[in-house]
Protein backbone atom coordinates (compact mmCIF):
# COMPACT_ATOMS: atom_id res chain seq x y z
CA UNK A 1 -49.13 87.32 234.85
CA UNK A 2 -47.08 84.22 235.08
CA UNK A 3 -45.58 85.22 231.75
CA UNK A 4 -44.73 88.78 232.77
CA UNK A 5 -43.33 87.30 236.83
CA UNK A 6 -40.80 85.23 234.51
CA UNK A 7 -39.34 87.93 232.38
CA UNK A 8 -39.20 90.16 235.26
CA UNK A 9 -36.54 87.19 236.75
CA UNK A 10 -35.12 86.54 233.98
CA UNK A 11 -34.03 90.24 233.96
CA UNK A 12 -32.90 90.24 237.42
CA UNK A 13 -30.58 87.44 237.03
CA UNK A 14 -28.92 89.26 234.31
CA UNK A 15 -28.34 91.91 236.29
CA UNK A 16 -27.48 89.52 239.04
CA UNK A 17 -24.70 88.21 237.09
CA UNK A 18 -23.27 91.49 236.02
CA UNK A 19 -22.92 92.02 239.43
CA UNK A 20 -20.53 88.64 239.78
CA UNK A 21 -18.52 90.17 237.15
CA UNK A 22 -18.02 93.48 238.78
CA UNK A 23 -17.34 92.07 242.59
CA UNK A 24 -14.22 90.11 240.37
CA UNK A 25 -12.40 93.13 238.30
CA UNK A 26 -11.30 96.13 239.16
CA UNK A 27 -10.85 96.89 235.22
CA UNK A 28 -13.07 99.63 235.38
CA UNK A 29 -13.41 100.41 231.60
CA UNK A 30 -14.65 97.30 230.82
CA UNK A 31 -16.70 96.89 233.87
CA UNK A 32 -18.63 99.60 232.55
CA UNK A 33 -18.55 99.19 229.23
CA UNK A 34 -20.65 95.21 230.36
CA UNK A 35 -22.66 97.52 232.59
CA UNK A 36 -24.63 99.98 229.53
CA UNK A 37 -24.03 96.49 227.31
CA UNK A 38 -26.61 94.92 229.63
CA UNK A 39 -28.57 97.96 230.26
CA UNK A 40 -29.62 98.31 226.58
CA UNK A 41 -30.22 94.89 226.63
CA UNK A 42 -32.16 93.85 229.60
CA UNK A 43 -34.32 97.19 229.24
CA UNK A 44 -34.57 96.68 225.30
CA UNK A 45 -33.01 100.24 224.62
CA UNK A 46 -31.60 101.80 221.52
CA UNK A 47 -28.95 103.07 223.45
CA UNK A 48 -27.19 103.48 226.82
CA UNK A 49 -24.63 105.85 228.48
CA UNK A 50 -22.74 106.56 231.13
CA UNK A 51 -21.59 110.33 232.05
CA UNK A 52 -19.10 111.18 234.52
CA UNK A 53 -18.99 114.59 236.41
CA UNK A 54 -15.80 116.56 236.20
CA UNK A 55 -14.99 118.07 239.83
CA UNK A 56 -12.94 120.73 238.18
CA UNK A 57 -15.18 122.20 235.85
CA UNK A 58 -18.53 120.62 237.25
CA UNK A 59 -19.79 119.77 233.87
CA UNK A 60 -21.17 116.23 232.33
CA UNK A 61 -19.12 114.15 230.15
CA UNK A 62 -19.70 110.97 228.57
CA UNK A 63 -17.41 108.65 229.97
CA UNK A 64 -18.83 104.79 228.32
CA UNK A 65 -21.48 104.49 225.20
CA UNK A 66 -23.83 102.22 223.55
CA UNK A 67 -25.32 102.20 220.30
CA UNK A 68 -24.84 103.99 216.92
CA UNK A 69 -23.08 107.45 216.40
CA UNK A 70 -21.00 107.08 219.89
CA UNK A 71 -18.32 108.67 218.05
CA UNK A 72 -20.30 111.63 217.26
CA UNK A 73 -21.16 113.01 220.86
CA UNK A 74 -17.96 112.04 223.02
CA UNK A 75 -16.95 115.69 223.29
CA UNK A 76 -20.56 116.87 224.34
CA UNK A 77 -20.27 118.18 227.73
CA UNK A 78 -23.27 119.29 229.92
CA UNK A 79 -23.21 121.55 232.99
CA UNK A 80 -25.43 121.17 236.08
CA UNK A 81 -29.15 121.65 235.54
CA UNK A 82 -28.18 121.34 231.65
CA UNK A 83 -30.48 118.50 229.87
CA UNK A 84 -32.10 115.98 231.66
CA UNK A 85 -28.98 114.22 232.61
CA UNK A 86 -27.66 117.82 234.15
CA UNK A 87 -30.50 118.02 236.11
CA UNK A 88 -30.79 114.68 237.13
CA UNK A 89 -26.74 115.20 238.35
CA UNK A 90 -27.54 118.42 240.30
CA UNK A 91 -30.91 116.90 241.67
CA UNK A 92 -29.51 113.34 242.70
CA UNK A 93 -33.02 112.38 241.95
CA UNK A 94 -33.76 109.75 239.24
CA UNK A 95 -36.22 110.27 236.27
CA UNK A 96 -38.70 108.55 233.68
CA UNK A 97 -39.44 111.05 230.38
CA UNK A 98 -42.05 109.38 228.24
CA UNK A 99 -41.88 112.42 225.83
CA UNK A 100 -38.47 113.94 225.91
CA UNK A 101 -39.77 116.38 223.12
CA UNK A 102 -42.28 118.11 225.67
CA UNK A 103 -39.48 117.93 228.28
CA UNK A 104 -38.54 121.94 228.81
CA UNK A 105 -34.93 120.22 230.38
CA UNK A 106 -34.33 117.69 227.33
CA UNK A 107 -31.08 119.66 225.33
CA UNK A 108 -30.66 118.40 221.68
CA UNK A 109 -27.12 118.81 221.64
CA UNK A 110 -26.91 114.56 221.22
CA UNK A 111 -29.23 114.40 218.30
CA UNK A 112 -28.06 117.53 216.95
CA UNK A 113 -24.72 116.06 216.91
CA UNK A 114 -25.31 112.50 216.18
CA UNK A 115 -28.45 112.85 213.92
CA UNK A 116 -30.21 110.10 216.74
CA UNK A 117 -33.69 110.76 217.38
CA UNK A 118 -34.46 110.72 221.57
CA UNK A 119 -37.72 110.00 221.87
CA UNK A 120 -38.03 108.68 225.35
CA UNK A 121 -35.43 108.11 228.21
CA UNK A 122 -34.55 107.14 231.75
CA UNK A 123 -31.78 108.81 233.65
CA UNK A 124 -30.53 107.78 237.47
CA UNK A 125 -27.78 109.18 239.39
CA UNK A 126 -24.78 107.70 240.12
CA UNK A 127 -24.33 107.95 243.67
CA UNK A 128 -21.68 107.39 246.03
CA UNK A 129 -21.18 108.41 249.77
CA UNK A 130 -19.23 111.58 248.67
CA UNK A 131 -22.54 112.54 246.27
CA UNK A 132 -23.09 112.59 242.68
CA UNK A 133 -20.42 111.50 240.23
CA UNK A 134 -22.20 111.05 237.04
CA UNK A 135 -25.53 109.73 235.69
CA UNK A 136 -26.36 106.42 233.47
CA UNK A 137 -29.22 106.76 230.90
CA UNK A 138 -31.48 104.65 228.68
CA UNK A 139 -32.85 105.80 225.43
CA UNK A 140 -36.01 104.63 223.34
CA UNK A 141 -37.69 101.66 224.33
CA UNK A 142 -37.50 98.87 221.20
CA UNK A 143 -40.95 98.25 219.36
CA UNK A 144 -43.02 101.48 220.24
CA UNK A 145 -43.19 100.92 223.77
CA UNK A 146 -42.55 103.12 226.74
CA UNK A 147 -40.61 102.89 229.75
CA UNK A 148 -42.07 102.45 232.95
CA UNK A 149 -41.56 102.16 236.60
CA UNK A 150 -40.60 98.00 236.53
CA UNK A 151 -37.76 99.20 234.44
CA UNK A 152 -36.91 102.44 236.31
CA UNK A 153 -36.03 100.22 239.19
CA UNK A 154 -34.01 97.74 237.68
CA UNK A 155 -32.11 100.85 236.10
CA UNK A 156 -31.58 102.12 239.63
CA UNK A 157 -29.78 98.48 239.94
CA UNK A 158 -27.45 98.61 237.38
CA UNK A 159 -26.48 102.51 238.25
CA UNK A 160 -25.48 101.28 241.95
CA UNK A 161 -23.75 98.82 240.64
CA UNK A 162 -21.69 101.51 238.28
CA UNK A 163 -21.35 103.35 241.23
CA UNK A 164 -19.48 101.06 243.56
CA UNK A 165 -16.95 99.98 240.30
CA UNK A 166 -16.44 103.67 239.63
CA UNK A 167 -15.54 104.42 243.44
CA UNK A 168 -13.61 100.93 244.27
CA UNK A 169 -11.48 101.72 241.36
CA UNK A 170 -10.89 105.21 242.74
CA UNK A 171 -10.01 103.86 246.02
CA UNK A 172 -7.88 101.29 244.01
CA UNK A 173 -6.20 103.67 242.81
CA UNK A 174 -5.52 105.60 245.62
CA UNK A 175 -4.48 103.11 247.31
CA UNK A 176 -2.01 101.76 244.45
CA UNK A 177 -1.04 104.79 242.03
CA UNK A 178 1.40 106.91 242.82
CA UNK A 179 0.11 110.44 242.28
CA UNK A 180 3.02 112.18 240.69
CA UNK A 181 3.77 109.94 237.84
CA UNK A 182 0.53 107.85 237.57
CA UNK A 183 2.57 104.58 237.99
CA UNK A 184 2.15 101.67 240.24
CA UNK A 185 3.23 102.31 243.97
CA UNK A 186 6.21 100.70 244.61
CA UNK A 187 4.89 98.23 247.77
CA UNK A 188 1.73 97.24 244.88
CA UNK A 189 3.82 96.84 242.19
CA UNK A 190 6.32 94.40 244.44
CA UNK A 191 3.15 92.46 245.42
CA UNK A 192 2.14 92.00 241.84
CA UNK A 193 5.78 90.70 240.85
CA UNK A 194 5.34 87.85 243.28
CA UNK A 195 2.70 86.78 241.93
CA UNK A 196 3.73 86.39 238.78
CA UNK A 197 7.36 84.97 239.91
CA UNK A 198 5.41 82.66 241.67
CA UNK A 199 3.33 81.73 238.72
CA UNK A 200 6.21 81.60 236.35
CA UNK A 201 8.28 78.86 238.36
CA UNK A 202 4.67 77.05 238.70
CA UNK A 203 3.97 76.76 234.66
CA UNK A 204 7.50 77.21 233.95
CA UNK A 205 6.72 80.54 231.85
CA UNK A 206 9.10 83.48 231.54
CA UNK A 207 9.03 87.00 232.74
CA UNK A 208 10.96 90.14 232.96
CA UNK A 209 11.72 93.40 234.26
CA UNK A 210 13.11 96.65 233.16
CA UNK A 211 14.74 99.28 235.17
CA UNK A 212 14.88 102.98 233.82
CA UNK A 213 17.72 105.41 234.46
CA UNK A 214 17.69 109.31 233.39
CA UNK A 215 21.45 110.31 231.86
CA UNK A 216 23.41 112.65 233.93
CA UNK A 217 19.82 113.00 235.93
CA UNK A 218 21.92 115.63 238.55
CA UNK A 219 22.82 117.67 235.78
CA UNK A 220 18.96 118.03 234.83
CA UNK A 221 18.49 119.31 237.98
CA UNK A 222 21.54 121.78 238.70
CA UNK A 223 20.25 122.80 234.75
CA UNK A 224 16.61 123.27 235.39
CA UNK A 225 16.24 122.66 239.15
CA UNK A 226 14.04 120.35 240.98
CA UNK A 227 11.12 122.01 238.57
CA UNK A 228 13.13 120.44 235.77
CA UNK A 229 14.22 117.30 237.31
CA UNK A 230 10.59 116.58 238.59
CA UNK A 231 9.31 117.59 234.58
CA UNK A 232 11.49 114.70 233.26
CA UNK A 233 10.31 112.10 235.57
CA UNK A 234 6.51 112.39 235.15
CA UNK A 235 7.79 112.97 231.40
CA UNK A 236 9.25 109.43 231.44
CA UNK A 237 6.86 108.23 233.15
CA UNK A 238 3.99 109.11 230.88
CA UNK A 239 5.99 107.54 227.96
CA UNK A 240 6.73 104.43 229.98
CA UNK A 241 2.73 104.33 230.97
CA UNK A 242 1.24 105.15 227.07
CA UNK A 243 3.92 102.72 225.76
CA UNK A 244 3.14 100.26 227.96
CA UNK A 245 -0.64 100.83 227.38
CA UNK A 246 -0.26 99.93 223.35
CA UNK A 247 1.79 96.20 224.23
CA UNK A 248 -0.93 94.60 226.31
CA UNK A 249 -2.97 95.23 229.63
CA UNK A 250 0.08 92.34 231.47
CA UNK A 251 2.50 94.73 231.50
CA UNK A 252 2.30 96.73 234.42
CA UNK A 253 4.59 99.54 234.97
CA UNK A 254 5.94 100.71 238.62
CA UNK A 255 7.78 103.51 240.31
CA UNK A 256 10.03 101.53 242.46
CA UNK A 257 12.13 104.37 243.90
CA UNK A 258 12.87 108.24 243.58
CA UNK A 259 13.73 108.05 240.17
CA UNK A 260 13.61 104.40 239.22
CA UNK A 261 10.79 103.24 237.23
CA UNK A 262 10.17 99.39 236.66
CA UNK A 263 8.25 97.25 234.30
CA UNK A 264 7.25 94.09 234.94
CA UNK A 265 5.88 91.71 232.01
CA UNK A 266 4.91 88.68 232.88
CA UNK A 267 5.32 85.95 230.28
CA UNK A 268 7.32 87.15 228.39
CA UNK A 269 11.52 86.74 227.60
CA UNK A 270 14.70 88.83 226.90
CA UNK A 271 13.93 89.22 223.43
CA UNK A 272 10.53 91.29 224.11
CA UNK A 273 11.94 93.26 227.33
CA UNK A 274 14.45 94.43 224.87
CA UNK A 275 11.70 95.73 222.42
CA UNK A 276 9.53 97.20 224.88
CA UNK A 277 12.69 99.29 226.46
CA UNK A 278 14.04 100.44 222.90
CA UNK A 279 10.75 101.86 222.18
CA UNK A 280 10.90 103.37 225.37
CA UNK A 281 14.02 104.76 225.26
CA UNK A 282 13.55 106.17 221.31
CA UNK A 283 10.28 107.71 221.99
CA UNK A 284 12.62 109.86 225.40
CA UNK A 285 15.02 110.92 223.42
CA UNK A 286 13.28 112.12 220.50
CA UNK A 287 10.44 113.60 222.57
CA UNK A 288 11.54 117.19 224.03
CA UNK A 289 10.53 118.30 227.56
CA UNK A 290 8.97 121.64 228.38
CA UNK A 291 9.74 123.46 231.51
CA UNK A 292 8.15 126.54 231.91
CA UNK A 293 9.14 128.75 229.01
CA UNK A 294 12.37 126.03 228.28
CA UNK A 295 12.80 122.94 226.04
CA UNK A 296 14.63 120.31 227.48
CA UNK A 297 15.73 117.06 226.38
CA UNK A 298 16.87 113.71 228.39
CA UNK A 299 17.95 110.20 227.24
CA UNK A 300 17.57 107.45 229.36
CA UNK A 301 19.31 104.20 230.08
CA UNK A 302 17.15 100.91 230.26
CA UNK A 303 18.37 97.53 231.88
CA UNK A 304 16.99 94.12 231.76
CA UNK A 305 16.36 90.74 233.62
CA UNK A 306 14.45 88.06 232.75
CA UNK A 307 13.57 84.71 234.35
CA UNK A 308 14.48 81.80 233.44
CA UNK A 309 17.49 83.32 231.48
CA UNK A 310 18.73 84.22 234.57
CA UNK A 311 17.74 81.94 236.66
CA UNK A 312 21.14 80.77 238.68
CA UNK A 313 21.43 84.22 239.64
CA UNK A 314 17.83 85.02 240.87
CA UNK A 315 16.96 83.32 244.67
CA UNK A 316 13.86 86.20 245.06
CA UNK A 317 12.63 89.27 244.13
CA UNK A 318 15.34 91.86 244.65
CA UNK A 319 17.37 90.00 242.58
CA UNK A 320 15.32 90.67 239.37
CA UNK A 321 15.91 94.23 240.44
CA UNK A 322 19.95 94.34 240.84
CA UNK A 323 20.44 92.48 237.63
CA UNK A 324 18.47 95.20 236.21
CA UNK A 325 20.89 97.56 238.01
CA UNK A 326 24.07 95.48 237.18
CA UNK A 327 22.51 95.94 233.31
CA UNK A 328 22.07 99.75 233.54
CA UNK A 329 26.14 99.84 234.63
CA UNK A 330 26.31 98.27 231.20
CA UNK A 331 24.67 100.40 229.22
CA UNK A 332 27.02 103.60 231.27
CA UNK A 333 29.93 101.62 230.02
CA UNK A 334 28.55 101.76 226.86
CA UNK A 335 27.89 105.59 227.14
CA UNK A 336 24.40 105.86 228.44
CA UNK A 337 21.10 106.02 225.77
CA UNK A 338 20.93 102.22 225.30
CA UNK A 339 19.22 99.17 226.80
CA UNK A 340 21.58 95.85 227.89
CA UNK A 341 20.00 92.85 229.43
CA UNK A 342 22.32 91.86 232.53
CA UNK A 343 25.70 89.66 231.46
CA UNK A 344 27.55 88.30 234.25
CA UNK A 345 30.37 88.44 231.90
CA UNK A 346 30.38 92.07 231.50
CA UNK A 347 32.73 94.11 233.25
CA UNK A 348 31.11 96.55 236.00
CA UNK A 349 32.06 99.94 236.56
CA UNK A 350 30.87 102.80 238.97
């Protein structure tokens, strides 16, 4: 008893702990992903999952896995009342299958798929106040044993605890993304930039910031109309978002007006700013546009400040921001579809 009274803690400080991790990040994919980690471990499964509920089409899909063949199921989808985790989802009721081969709801579309053998499994909901938004699940207990209600409630845990990451990085995002282009919200992304200003004079560390600019932008719109002119910003802005995504999880990109679009990356100088906005800029303007039945294609203009290259000339914030703009005058004089970090020497022209 004393034996079994210990493991049962020991287990519920892991869990505990997970928790301290969660309460700290708002990095939801890897939140999750350390949520099934420790779910297969601290319940001795072959393999954990977590499914997410599309509102759209109301079907399952698998959102975070672990254990073998993860690759081989990622596209299985389940509908409401499909499978035990479909009915679990509809029925916001959780569930302990000792056999899952003498379960009339088990679907084989996993194994089938995958070649893994489900022999036994626990499935909870994942509930929020607004209802059901997925299900976690546990498969096939390690050395021949069975799951059983001890386990079941720790499970329950670790899916409220998926739960409230999945919903406080909704309502992070909300709160933070704007909903057009999928960037940063301008008042966010200005908070985030102090910080790291603030942390750069601190450790004496650099960091810069790029300002986009579409070509001729009004001529997009008298071409294609607002249609067309709202096309090439979230166009831009899903390049600037997916390049930004394959530098490193610093960089943090921002829609600071209308049609400006900012990235800020913290510690690091002119020379990488420049990189990161070339790549930007090449992947626009070899990347056409489609509105409605019409091809379209923009270039865009990129300029640059960085601390402490420019450091005499930056007293706060904004100022990272109009040597950005001074730079983009630059790259007009140059005749647009370039990048120029700011040069106080450089003649300005409107």
């Amino acid at each position: 008893m004393l034996e079994e009274v210990t493991r049962e803690r020991d287990r519920l400080y892991r869990i505990l702990a997970v928790n301290t991790v969660i309460s700290r990040s708002l990095r939801l994919e890897a939140v999750l992903a350390l949520l099934m980690e420790k779910a297969k471990e601290v319940l001795e499964a072959e393999a954990s999952s977590l499914m997410r509920l599309d509102e759209d089409t109301q079907e399952l899909y698998f959102h975070t896995i672990q254990g073998d063949k993860s690759d081989a199921i990622r596209h299985i989808r389940l509908k409401l009342g499909e499978g035990i985790a479909g009915w679990v989802a509809k029925e916001g009721k959780p569930v302990l299958v000792a056999d899952c081969s003498k379960d009339p709801r088990f679907s084989r579309k996993a194994d089938q798929a995958s070649t893994f053998v489900t022999r036994s499994m626990m499935c909870v909901p994942l509930v929020v106040s607004r209802g059901v938004i997925g299900t976690v699940q546990v498969l096939n207990k390690m050395n021949g044993e069975f799951f059983n209600e001890t386990d079941l409630r720790l499970f329950e845990v670790m899916a409220n605890q998926a739960a409230i990451a999945i919903e406080n990085a909704r309502l992070h995002e909300m709160a933070t993304i704007d909903g057009t282009t999928g960037l940063y919200k301008k008042d966010y992304f200005v908070s985030r930039m102090e910080e790291e200003y603030r942390r750069s004079r601190n450790q004496g560390r650099p960091m810069s910031v790029i300002m986009s600019d579409i070509d001729h932008f009004k001529n997009v719109n008298t071409n294609y109309g607002h249609l067309g002119g709202d096309a090439a910003l979230v166009e831009l802005a899903r390049v600037i978002r997916e390049t930004v995504q394959e530098e490193g999880p610093e960089m943090m990109p921002g829609r600071y007006g209308g049609e400006e679009f900012c990235v800020l990356i913290p510690g690091e100088g002119p020379d990488k700013a420049l990189e990161l906005a070339e790549k930007i800029r090449k992947r626009i303007e070899t990347e056409p546009i489609h509105i409605g039945d019409q091809i379209a294609k923009i270039t865009i203009s990129i300029g640059v400040s960085s601390w402490p290259v420019h450091q005499e000339f930056i007293q706060g914030l904004d100022d990272f921001f109009r040597l950005a703009d001074e730079a983009l005058y630059i790259c007009k004089d140059r005749g647009r579809n370039c990048s120029s970090l700011y040069d106080p020497a450089a003649t300005r022209k409107k």
